[in-house]
Every structure is written in C-alpha cells, then in structure tokens.
Protein backbone atom coordinates (compact mmCIF):
# COMPACT_ATOMS: atom_id res chain seq x y z
CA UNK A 1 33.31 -14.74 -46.66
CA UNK A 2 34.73 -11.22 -46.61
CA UNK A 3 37.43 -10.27 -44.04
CA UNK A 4 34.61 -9.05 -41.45
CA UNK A 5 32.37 -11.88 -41.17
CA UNK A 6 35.45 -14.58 -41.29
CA UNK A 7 36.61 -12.89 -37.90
CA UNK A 8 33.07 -13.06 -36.66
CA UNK A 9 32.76 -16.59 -38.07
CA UNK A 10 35.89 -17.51 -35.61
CA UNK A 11 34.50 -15.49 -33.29
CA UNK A 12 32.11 -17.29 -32.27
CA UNK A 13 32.67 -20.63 -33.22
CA UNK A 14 35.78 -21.04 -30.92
CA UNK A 15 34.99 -23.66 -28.21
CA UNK A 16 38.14 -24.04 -26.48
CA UNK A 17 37.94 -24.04 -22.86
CA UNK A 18 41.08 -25.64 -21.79
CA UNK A 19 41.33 -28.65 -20.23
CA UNK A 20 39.52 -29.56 -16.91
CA UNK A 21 42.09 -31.06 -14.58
CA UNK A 22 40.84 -32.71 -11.14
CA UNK A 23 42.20 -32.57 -8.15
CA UNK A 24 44.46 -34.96 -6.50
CA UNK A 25 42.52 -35.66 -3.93
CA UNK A 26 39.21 -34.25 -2.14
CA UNK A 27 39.85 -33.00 1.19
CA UNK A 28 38.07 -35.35 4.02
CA UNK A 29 35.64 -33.78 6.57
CA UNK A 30 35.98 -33.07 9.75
CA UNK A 31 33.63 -34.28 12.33
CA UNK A 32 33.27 -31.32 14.83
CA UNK A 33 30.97 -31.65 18.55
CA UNK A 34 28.29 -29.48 18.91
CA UNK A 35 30.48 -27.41 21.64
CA UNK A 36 33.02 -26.95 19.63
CA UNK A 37 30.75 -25.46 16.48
CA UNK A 38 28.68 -23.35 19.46
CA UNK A 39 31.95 -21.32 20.17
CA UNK A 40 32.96 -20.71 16.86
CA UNK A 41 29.38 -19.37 15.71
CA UNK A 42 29.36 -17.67 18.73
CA UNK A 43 33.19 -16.11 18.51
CA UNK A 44 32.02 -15.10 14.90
CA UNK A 45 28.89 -13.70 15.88
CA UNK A 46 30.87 -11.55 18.25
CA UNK A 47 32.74 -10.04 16.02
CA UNK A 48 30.35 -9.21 13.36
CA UNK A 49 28.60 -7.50 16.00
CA UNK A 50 31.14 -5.60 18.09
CA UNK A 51 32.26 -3.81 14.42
CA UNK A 52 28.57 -3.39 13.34
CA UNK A 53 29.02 -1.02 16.61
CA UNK A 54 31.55 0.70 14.84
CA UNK A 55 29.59 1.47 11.83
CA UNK A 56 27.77 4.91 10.92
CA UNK A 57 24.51 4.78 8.95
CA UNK A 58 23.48 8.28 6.97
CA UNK A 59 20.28 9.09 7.79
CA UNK A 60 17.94 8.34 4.74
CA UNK A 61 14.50 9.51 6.07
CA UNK A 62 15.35 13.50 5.67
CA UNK A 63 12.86 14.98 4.00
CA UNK A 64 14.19 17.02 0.92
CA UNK A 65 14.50 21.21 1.16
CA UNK A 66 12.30 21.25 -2.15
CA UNK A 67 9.31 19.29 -0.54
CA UNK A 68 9.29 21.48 2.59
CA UNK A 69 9.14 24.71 0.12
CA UNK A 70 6.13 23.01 -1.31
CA UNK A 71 4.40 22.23 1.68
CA UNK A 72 5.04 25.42 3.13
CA UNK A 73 3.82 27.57 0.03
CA UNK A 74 0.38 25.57 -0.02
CA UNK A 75 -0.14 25.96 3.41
CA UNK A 76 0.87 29.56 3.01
CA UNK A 77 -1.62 29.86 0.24
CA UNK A 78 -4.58 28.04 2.16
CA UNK A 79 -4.16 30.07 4.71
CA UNK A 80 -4.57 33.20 2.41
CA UNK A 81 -7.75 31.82 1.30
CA UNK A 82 -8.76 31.24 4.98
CA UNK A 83 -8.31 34.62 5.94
CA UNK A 84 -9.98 35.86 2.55
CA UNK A 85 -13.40 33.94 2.91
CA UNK A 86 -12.98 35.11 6.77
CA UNK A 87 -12.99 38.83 5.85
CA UNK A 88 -16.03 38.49 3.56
C-alpha cells in the first residue's frame, strides 16, 4: 500500500469507541398524585403561554410587489382590449 491508501486503510478500520462505563446506580422513581402532576402541567402550561404572548410573528401571507405588477399590467391590458372591441 502506498502512503495514501495506508492512511485510508486506518481510516476506516479504526473501531475504538472507548469503553462503556455504567452507572453506579439508576435513579429510583418517584411516585407523584395526580394533583400534584395537574399543577405542574398546569404551572408549565402557563408559562409557555404567557411568553407565546410575548412573541411577534412576521406576516408571511404578503403578496410580493412583482405579482401585483403582473396582475395589474394584465388587467391593464384586458381592459385595453375591452375598450378596443367596444369602439368597433
């Protein structure tokens, strides 16, 4: 092998990862009431909402300058045509 497809060669055939060490110990779970979940979901909900408030949206749905140009020249030049076959 020549000296560019020896570094390829280890390139890609390097599998070390490390080594995969786990934890001590899981952490347990904690049994919650009903009430107690309720008021958190509902504190959170709060305050996703109350700074959603907050927030300013750009308004997407403007139509471009270039497609009002259009519109306006065809209707410009149907008009024309109007008045042209109206005068005949």
């Amino acid at each position: 092998m020549n000296g560019v497809n020896n570094s390829v060669a280890v390139y890609y055939t390097s599998a070390d990862v490390g080594i995969l060490t786990p934890p001590d110990k899981i952490k347990g779970y904690k049994c919650a009431t009903d009430a107690e979940l309720e008021t958190k979901f509902q504190t959170l909900h709060k305050d996703v909402y109350s700074k959603q408030k907050h927030i300013s949206f750009e308004d997407k749905k403007k139509t471009p300058t270039l497609v009002k140009i259009l519109f306006g020249g065809g209707l410009i030049a149907l008009l024309w045509q109007l008045i042209k076959a109206v005068r005949k």
